[in-house]
C-alpha atoms as a PDB file:
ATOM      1  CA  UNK A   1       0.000   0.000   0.000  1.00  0.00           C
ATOM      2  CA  UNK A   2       1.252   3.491  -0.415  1.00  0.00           C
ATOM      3  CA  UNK A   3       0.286   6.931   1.026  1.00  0.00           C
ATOM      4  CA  UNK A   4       1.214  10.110  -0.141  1.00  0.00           C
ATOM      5  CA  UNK A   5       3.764  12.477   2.126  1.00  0.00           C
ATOM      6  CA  UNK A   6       5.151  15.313   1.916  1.00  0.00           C
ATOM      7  CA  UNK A   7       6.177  14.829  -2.024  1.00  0.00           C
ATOM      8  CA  UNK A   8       7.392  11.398  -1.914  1.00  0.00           C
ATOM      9  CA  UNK A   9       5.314   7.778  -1.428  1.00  0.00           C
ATOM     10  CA  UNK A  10       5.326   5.597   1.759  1.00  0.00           C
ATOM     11  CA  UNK A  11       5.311   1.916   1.345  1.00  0.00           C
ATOM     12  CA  UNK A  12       3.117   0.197   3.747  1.00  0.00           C
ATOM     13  CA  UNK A  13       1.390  -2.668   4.749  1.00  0.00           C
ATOM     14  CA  UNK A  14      -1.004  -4.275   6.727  1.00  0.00           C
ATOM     15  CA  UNK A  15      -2.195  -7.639   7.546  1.00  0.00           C
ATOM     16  CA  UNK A  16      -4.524  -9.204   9.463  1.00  0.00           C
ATOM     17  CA  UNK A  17      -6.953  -8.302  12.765  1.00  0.00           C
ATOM     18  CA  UNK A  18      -6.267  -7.717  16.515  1.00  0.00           C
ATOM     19  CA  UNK A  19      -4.025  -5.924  18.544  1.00  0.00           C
ATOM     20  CA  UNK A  20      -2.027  -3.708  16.245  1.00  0.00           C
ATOM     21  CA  UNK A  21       1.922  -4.792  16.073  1.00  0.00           C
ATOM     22  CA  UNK A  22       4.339  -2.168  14.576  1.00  0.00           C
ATOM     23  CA  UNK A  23       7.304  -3.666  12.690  1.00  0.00           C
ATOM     24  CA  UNK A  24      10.422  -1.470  11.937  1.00  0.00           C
ATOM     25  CA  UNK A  25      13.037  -2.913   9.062  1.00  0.00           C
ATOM     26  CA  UNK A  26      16.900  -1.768  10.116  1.00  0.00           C
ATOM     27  CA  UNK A  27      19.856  -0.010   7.823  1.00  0.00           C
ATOM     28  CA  UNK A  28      19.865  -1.273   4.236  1.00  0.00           C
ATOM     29  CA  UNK A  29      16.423  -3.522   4.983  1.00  0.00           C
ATOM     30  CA  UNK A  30      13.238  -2.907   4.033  1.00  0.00           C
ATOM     31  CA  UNK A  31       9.559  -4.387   5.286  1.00  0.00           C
ATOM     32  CA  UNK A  32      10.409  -7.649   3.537  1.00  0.00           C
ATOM     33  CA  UNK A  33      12.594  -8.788   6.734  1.00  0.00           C
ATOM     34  CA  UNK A  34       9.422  -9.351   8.519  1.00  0.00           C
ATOM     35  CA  UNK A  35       7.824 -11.849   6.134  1.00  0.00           C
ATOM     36  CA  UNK A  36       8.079 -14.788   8.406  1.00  0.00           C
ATOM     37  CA  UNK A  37       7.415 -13.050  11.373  1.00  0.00           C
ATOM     38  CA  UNK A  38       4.169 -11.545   9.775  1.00  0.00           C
ATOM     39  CA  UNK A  39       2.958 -14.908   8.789  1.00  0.00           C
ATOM     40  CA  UNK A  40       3.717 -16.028  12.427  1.00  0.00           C
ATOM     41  CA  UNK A  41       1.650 -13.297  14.354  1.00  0.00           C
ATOM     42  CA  UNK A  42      -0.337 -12.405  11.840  1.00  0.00           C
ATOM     43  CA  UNK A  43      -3.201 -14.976  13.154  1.00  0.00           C
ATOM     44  CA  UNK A  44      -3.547 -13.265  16.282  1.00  0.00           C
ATOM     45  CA  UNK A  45      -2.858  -9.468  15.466  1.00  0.00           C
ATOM     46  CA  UNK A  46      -2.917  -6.865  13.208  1.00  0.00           C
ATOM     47  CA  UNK A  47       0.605  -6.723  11.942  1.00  0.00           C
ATOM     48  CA  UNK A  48       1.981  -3.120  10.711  1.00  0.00           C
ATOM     49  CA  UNK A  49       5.228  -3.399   8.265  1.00  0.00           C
ATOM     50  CA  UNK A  50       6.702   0.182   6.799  1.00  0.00           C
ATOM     51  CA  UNK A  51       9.646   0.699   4.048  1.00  0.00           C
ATOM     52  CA  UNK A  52      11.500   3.530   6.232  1.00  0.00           C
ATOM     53  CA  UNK A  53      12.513   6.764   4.187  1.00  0.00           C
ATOM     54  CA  UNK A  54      14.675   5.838   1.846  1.00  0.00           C
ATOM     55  CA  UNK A  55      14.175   2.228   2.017  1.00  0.00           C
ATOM     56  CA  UNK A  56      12.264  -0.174  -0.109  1.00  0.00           C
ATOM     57  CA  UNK A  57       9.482   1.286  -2.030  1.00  0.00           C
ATOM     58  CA  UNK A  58       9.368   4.640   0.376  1.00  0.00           C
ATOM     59  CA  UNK A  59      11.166   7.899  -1.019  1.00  0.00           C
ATOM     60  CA  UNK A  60      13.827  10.149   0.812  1.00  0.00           C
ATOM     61  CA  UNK A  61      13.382  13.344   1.829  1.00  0.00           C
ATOM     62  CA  UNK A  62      16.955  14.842   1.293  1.00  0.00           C
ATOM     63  CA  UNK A  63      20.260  13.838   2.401  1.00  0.00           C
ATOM     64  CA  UNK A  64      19.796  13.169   6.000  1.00  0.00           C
ATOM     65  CA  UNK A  65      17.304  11.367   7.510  1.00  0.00           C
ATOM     66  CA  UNK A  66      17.308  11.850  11.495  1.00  0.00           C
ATOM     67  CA  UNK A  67      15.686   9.479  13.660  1.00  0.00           C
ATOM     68  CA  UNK A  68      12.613  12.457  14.345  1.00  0.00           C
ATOM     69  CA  UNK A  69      11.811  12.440  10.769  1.00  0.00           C
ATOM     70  CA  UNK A  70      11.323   8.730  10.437  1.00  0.00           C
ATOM     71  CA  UNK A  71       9.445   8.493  13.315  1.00  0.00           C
ATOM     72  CA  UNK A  72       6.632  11.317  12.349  1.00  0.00           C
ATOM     73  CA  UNK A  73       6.895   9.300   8.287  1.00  0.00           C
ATOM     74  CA  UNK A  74       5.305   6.186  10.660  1.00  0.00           C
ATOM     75  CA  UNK A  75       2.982   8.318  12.544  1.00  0.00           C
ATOM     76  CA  UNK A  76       2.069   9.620   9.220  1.00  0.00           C
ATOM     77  CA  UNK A  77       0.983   6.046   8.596  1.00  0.00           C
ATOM     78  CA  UNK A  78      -0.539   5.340  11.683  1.00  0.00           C
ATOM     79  CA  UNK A  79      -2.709   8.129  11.627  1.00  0.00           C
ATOM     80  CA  UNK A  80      -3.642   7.103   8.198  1.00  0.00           C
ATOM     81  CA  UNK A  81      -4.952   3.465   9.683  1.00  0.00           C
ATOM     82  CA  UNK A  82      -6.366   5.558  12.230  1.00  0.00           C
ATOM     83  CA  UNK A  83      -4.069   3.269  14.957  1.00  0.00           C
ATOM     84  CA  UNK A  84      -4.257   4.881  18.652  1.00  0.00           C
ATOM     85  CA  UNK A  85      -2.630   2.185  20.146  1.00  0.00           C
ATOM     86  CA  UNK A  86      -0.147   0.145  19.484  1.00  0.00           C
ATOM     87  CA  UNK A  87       3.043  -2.141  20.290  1.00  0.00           C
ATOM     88  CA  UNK A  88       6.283  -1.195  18.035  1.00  0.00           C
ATOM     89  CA  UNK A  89       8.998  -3.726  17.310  1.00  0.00           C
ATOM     90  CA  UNK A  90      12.319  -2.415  15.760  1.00  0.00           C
ATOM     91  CA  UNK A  91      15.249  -3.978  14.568  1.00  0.00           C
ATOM     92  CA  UNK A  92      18.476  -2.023  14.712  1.00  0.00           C
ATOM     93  CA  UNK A  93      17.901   0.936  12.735  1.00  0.00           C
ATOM     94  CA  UNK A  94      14.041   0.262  13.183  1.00  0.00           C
ATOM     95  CA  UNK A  95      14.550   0.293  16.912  1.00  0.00           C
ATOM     96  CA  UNK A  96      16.247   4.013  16.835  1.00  0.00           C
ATOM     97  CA  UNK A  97      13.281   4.955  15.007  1.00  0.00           C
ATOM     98  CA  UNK A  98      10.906   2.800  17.120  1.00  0.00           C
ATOM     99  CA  UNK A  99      12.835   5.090  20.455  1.00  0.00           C
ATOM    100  CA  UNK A 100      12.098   8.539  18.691  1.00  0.00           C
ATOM    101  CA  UNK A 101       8.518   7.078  18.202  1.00  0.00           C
ATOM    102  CA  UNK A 102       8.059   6.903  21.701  1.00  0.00           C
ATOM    103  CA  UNK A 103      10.381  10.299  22.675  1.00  0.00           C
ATOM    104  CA  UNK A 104       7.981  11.958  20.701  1.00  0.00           C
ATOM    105  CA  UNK A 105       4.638  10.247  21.128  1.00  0.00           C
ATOM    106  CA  UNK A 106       4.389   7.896  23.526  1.00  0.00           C
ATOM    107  CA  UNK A 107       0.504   7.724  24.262  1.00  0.00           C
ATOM    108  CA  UNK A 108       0.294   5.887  21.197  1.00  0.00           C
ATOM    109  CA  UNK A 109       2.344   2.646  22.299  1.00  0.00           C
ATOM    110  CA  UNK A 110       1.642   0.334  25.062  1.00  0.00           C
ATOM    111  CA  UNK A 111       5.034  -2.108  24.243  1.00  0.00           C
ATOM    112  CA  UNK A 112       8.377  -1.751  22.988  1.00  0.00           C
ATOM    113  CA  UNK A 113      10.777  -3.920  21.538  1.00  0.00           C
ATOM    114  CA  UNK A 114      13.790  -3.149  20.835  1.00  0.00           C
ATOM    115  CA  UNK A 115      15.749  -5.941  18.466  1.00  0.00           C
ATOM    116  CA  UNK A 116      19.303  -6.280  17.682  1.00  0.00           C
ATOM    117  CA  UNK A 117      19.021  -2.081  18.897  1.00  0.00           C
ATOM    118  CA  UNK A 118      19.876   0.149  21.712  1.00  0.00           C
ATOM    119  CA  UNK A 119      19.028   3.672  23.047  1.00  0.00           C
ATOM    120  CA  UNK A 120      22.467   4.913  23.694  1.00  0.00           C
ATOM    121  CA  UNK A 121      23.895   6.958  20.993  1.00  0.00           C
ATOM    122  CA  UNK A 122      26.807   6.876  18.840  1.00  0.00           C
ATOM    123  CA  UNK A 123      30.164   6.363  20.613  1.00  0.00           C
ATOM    124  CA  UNK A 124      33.192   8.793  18.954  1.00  0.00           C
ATOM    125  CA  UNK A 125      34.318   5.924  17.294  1.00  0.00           C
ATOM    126  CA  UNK A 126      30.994   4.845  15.934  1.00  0.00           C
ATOM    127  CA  UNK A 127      30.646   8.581  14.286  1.00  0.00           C
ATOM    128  CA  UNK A 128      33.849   8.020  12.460  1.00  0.00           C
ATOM    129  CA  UNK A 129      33.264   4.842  11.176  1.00  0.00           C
ATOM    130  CA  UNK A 130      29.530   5.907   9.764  1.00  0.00           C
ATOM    131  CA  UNK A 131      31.604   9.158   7.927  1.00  0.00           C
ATOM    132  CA  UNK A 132      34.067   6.874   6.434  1.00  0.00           C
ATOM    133  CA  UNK A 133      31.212   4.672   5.322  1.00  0.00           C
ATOM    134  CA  UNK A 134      29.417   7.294   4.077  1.00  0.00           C
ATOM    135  CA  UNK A 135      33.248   8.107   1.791  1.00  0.00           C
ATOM    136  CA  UNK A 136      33.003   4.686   0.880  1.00  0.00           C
ATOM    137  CA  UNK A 137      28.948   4.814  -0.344  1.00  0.00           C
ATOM    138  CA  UNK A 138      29.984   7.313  -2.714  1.00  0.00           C
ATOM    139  CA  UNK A 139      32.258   5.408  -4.553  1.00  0.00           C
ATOM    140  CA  UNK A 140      31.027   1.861  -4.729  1.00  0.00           C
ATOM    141  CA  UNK A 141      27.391   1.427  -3.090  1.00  0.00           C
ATOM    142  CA  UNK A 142      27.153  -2.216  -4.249  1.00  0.00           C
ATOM    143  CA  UNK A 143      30.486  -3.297  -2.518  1.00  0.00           C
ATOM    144  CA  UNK A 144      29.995  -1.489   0.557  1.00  0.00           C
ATOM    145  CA  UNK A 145      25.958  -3.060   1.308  1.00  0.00           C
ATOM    146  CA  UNK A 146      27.729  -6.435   0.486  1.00  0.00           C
ATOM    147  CA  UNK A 147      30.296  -6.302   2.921  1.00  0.00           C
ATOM    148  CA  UNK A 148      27.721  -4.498   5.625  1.00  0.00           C
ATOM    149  CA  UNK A 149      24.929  -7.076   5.044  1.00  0.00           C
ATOM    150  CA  UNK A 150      27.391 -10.199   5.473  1.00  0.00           C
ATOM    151  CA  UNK A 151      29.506  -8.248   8.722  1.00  0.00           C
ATOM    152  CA  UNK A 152      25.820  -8.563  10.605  1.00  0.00           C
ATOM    153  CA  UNK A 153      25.603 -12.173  11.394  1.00  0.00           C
ATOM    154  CA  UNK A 154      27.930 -14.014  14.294  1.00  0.00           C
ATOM    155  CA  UNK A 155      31.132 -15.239  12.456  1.00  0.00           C
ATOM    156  CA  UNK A 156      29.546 -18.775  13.366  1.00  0.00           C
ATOM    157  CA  UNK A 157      26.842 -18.794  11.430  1.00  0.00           C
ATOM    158  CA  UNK A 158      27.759 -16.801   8.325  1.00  0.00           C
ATOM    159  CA  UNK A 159      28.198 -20.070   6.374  1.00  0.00           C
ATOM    160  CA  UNK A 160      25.130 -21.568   7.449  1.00  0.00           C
ATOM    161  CA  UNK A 161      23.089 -18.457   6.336  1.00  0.00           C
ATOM    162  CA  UNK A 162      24.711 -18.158   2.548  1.00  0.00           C
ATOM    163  CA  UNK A 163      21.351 -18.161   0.820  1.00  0.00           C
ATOM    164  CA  UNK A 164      19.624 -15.829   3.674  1.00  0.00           C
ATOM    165  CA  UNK A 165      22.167 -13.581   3.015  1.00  0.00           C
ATOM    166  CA  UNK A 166      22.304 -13.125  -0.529  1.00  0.00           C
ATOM    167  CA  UNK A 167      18.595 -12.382  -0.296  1.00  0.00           C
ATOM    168  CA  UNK A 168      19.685  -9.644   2.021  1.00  0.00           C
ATOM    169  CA  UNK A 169      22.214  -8.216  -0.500  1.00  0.00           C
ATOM    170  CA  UNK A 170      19.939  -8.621  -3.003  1.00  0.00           C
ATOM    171  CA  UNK A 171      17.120  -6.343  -1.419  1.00  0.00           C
ATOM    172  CA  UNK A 172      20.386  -4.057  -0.091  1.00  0.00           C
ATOM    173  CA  UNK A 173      21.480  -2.969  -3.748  1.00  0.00           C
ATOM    174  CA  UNK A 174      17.859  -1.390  -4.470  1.00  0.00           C
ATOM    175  CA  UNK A 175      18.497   0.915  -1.577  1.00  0.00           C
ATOM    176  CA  UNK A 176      19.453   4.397  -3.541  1.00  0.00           C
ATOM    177  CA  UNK A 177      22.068   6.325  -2.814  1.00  0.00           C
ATOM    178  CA  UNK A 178      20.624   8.566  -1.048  1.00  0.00           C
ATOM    179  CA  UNK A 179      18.751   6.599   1.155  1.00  0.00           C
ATOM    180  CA  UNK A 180      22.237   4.713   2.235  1.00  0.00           C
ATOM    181  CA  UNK A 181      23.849   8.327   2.761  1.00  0.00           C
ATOM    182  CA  UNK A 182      20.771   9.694   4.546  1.00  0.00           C
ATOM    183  CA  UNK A 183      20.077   6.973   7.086  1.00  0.00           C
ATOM    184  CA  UNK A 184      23.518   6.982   7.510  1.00  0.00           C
ATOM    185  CA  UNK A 185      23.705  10.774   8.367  1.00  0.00           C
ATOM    186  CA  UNK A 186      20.566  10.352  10.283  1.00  0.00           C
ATOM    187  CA  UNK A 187      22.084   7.541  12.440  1.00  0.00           C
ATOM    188  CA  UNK A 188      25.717   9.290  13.256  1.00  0.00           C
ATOM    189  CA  UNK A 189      23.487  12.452  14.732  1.00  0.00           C
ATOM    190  CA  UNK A 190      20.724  10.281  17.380  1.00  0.00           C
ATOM    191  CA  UNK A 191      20.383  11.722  20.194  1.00  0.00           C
ATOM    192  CA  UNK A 192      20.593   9.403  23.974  1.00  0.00           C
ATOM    193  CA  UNK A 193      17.780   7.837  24.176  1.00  0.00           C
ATOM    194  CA  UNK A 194      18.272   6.361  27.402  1.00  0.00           C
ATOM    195  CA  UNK A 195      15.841   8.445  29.368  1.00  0.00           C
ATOM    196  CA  UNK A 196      13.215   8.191  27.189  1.00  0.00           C
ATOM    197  CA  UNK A 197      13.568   4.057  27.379  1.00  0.00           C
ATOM    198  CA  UNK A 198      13.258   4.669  31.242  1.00  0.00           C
ATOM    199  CA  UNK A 199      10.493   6.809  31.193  1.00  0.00           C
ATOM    200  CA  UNK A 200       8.357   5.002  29.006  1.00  0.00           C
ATOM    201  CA  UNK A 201       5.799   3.330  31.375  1.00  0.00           C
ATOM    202  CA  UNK A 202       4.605   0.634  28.996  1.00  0.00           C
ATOM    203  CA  UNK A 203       5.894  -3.121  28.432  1.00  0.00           C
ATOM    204  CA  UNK A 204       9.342  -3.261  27.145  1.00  0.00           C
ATOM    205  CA  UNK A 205      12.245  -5.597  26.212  1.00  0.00           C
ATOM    206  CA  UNK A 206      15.400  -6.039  24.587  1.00  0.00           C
ATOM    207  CA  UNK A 207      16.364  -8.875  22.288  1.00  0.00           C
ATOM    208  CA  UNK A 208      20.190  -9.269  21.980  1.00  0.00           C
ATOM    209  CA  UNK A 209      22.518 -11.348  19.746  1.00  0.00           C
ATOM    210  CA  UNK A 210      25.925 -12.888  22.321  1.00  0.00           C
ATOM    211  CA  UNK A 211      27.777 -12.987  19.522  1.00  0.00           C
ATOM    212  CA  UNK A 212      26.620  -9.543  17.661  1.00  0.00           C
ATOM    213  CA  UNK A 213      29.447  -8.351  15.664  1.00  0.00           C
ATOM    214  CA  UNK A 214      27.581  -3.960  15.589  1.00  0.00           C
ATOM    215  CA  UNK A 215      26.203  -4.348  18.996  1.00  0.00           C
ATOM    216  CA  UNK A 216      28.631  -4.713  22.171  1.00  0.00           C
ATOM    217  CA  UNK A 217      26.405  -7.413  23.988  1.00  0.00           C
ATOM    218  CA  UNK A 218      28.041  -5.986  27.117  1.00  0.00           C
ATOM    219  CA  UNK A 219      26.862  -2.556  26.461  1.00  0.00           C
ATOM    220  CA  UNK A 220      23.219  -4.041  25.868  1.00  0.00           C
ATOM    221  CA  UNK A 221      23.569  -5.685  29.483  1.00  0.00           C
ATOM    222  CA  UNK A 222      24.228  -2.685  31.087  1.00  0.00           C
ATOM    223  CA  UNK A 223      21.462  -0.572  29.102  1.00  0.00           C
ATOM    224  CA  UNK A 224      18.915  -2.943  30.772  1.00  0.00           C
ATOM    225  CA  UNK A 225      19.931  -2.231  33.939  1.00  0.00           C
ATOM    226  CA  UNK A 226      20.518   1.316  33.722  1.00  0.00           C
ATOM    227  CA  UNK A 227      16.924   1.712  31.845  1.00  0.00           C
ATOM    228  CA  UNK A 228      15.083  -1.163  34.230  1.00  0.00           C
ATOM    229  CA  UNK A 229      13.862  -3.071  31.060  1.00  0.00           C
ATOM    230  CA  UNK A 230      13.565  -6.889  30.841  1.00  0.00           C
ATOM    231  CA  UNK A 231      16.837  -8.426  28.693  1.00  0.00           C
ATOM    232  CA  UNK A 232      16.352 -11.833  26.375  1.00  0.00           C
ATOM    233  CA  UNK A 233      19.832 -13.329  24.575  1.00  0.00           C
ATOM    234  CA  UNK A 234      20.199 -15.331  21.798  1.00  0.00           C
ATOM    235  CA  UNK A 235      23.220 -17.136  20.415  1.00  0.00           C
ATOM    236  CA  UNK A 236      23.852 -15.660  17.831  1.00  0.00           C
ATOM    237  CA  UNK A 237      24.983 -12.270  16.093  1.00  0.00           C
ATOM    238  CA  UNK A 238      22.687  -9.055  14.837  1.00  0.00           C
ATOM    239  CA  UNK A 239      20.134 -10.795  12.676  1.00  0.00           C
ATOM    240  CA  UNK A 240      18.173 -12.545  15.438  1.00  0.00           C
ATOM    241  CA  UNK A 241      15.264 -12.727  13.725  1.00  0.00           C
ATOM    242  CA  UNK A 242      16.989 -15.395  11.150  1.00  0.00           C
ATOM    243  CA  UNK A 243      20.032 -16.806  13.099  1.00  0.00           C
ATOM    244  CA  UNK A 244      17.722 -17.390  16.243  1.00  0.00           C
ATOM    245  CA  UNK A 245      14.106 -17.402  14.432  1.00  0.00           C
ATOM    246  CA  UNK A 246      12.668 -20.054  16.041  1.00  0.00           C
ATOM    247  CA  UNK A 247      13.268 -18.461  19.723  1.00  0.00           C
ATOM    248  CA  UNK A 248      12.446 -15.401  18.264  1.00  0.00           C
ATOM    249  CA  UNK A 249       9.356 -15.613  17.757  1.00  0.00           C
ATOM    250  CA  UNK A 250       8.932 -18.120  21.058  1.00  0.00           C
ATOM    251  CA  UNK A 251       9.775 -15.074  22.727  1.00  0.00           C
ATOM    252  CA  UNK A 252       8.246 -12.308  20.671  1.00  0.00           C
ATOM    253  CA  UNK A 253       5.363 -14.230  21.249  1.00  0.00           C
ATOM    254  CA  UNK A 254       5.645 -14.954  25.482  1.00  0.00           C
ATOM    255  CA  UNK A 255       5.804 -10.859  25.431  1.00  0.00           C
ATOM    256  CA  UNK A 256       3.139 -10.192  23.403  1.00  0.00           C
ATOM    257  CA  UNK A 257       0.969 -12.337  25.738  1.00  0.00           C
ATOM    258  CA  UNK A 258       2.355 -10.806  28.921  1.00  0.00           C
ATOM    259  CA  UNK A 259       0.202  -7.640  28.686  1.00  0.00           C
END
């Protein structure tokens, strides 16, 4: 589905009935990511998938993309389905967004989950590396999504995912330009969103990969105990949601049905 705003489309869509589920696609993803996950929980609930600016089928809206914009393109969307309540998932990137979806409008969420994600910002280092990436974008788009998409899953299990994550790289390369360059801008500039995490009053959790190779897993151990917000590993790296799918949705699923 697609809605008009503010000069470009939004991709969108929505299946099934029920409690309405919110699903955010991360960095050089789109809304296809959730496929299985739809057709798991789409049964039971009204599941919610969005192309984020610049990805998929949704346009950009200039050169950088901060996590405030993305967040009022899915309220756009919302509003359009005429949602007042809802529980947003995000994965990585999706999860930023998913945190500036609650900083700025929280009354419309009752649960949060934030996948393969965190609410602290940037480190120094982090900054640097998304500037030189951005260097790199410019000059060969298609080698640097290849190297980003395969860099995301534990060492472990990169052979064992070959064919998931070709499909990845496949859906990668349609990302334009300037949707790589924007999100990446976008990304390097979040604010903390650590308060906001502890302030928000409704359900909330944190999935985590042991053997992410973006995410420090320590770092995501001490975010749940700085923010008070209930922590589930899995064994594997940043893609959860394929290396660990099966206890991914187990658990997805235990949370849903805990409020």
């Amino acid at each position: 589905m697609i809605l008009a705003y503010k000069g470009i489309k939004i991709n969108y869509n929505s299946e099934g009935n029920g409690r309405p589920l919110v699903f955010l696609h991360g960095f050089l993803e789109n809304s296809t990511m959730w496929k299985d996950t739809i057709l798991f929980f789409s049964k039971h609930y009204k599941c919610i998938t969005i192309d984020l600016l610049g990805h998929g089928d949704t346009g950009s809206l200039g050169y950088v993309h901060t996590m405030d914009a993305m967040a009022m393109a899915v309220r756009s969307v919302l509003d359009h389905l005429k949602i007042s309540k809802a529980t947003i998932i995000g994965h990585s990137m999706g999860g930023y967004v998913a945190l500036a979806c609650i900083d700025q409008f929280s009354d419309l969420f009752s649960g949060l989950v934030l996948l393969n994600s965190t609410s602290f910002p940037d480190s120094a280092e982090r900054k640097v590396n998304r500037t030189r990436a951005i260097q790199i974008v410019k000059k060969n788009p298609n080698a640097y999504t290849s190297m980003a998409i395969a860099n995301l899953f534990a060492e472990k299990n990169r052979k064992n995912f070959l064919k998931e994550i070709e499909e990845i790289k496949n859906q990668a390369s349609k990302t334009s330009l300037q949707g790589i360059i924007s999100a990446l801008e976008g990304m390097k500039i979040r604010k903390d969103y650590t308060k906001t995490l502890l302030r928000f009053k409704g359900s909330k959790v944190i999935f985590s990969g042991q053997y992410d190779p973006v995410l420090s897993y320590a770092q995501n151990q001490k975010e749940t105990k700085l923010c008070n917000i209930d922590h589930i590993s899995f064994n594997g790296g940043h893609m959860s949601y394929l290396e660990n799918k099966k206890e991914f949705l187990s658990e997805l699923k235990s949370f849903l049905e805990s409020y």
